[in-house]
C-alpha atoms as a PDB file:
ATOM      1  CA  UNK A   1      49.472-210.760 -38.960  1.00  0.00           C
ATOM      2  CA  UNK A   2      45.800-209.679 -38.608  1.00  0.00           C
ATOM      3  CA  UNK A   3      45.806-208.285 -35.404  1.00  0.00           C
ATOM      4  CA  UNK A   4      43.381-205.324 -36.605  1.00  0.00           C
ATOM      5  CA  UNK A   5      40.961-208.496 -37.156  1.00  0.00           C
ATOM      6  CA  UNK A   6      41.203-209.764 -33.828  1.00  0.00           C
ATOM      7  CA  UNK A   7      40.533-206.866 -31.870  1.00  0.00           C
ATOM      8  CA  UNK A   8      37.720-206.575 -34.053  1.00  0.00           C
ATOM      9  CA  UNK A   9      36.266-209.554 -32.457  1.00  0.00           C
ATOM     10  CA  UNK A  10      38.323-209.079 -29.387  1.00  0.00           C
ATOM     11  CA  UNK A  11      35.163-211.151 -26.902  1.00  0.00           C
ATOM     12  CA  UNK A  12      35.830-214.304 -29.152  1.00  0.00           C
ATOM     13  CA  UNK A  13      39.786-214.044 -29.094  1.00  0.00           C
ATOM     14  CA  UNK A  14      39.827-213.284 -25.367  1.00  0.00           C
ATOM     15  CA  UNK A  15      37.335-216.290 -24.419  1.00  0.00           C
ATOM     16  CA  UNK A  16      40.116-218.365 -26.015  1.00  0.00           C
ATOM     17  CA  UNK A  17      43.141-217.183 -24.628  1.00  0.00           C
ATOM     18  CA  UNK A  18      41.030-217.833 -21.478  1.00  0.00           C
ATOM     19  CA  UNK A  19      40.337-221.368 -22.372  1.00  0.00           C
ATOM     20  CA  UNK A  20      43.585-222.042 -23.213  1.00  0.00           C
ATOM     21  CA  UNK A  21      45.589-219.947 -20.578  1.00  0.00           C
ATOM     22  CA  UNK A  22      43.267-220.000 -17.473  1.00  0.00           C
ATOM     23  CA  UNK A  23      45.914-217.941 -15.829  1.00  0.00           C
ATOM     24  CA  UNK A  24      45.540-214.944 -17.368  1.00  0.00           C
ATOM     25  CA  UNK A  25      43.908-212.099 -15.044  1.00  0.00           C
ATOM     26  CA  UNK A  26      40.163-210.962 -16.576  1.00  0.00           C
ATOM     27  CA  UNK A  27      40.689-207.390 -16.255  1.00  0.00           C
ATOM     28  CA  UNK A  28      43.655-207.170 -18.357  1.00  0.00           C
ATOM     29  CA  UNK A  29      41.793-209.219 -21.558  1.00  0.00           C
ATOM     30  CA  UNK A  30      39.168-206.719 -20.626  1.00  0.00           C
ATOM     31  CA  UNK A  31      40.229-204.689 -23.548  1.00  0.00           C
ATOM     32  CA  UNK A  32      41.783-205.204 -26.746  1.00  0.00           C
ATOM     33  CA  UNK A  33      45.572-204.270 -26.356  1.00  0.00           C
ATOM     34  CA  UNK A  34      46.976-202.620 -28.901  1.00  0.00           C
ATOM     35  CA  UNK A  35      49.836-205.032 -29.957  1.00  0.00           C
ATOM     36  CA  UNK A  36      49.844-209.214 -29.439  1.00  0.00           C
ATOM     37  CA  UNK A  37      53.273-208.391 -27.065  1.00  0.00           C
ATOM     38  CA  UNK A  38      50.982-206.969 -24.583  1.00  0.00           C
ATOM     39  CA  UNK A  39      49.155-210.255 -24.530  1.00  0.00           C
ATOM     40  CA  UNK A  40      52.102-212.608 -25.097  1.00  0.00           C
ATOM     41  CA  UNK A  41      53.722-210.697 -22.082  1.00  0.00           C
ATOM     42  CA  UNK A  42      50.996-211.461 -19.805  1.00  0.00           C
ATOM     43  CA  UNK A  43      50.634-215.150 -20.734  1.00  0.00           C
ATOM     44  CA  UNK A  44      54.141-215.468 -20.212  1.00  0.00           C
ATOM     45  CA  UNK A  45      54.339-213.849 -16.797  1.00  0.00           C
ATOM     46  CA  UNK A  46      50.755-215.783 -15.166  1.00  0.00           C
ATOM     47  CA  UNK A  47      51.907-218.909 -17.030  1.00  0.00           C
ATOM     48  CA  UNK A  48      55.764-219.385 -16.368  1.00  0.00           C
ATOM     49  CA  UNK A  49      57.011-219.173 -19.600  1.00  0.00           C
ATOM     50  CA  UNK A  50      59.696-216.963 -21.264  1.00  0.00           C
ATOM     51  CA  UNK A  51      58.530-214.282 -23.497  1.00  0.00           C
ATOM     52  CA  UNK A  52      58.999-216.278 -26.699  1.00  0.00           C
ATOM     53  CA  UNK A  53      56.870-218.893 -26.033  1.00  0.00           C
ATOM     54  CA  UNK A  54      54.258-216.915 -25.088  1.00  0.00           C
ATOM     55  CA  UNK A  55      54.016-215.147 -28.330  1.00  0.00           C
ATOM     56  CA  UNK A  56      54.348-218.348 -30.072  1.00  0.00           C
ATOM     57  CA  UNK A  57      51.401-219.833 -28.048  1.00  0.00           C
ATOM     58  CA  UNK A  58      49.354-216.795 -28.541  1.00  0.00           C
ATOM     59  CA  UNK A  59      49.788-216.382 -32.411  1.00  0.00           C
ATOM     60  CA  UNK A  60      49.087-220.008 -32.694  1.00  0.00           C
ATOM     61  CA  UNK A  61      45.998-219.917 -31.111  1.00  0.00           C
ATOM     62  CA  UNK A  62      44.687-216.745 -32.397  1.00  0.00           C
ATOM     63  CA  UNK A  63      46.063-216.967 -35.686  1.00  0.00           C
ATOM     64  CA  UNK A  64      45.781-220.468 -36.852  1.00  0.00           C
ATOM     65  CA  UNK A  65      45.447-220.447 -40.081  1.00  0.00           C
ATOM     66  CA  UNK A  66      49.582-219.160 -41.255  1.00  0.00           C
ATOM     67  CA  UNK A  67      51.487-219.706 -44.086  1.00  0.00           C
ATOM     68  CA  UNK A  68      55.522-220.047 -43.878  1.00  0.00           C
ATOM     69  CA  UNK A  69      57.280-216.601 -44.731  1.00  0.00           C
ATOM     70  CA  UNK A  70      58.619-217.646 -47.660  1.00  0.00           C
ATOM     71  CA  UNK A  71      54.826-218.756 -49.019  1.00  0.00           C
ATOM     72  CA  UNK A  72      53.221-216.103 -48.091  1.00  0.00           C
ATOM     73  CA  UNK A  73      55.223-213.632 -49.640  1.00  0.00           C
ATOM     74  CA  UNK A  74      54.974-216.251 -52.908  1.00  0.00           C
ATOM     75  CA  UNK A  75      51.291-215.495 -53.054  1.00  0.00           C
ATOM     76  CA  UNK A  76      51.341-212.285 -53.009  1.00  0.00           C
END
């Protein structure tokens, strides 16, 4: 993951999760966190969902663009 790029550009990536979990408190997208669990666990608690989902929601949203594993270690 590219999580270095998304904090990077941490205003775009937060006015998604915002769009897409209108749940999540302001303050704490404020800042860039410095892992996706931070995020994932904050979706999950302001959105009823279990941890895992969370982090699936979040990396598909922020990271859209993913190869399988087993491809992306193919290429490179």
């Amino acid at each position: 993951m590219e999580w270095t790029r998304i904090t990077r550009n941490w205003n775009q990536a937060a006015g998604r999760l915002r769009q897409r979990f209108p749940h999540v408190d302001d303050a704490a997208l404020s800042d860039a966190p410095p892992q996706v669990d931070e995020v994932a666990r904050h979706v999950a608690d302001r959105h009823d969902l279990t941890l895992h989902e969370a982090r699936r929601e979040v990396e598909d949203l922020l990271f859209p663009v993913r190869l399988p594993e087993p491809l992306q270690r193919a290429a490179g």
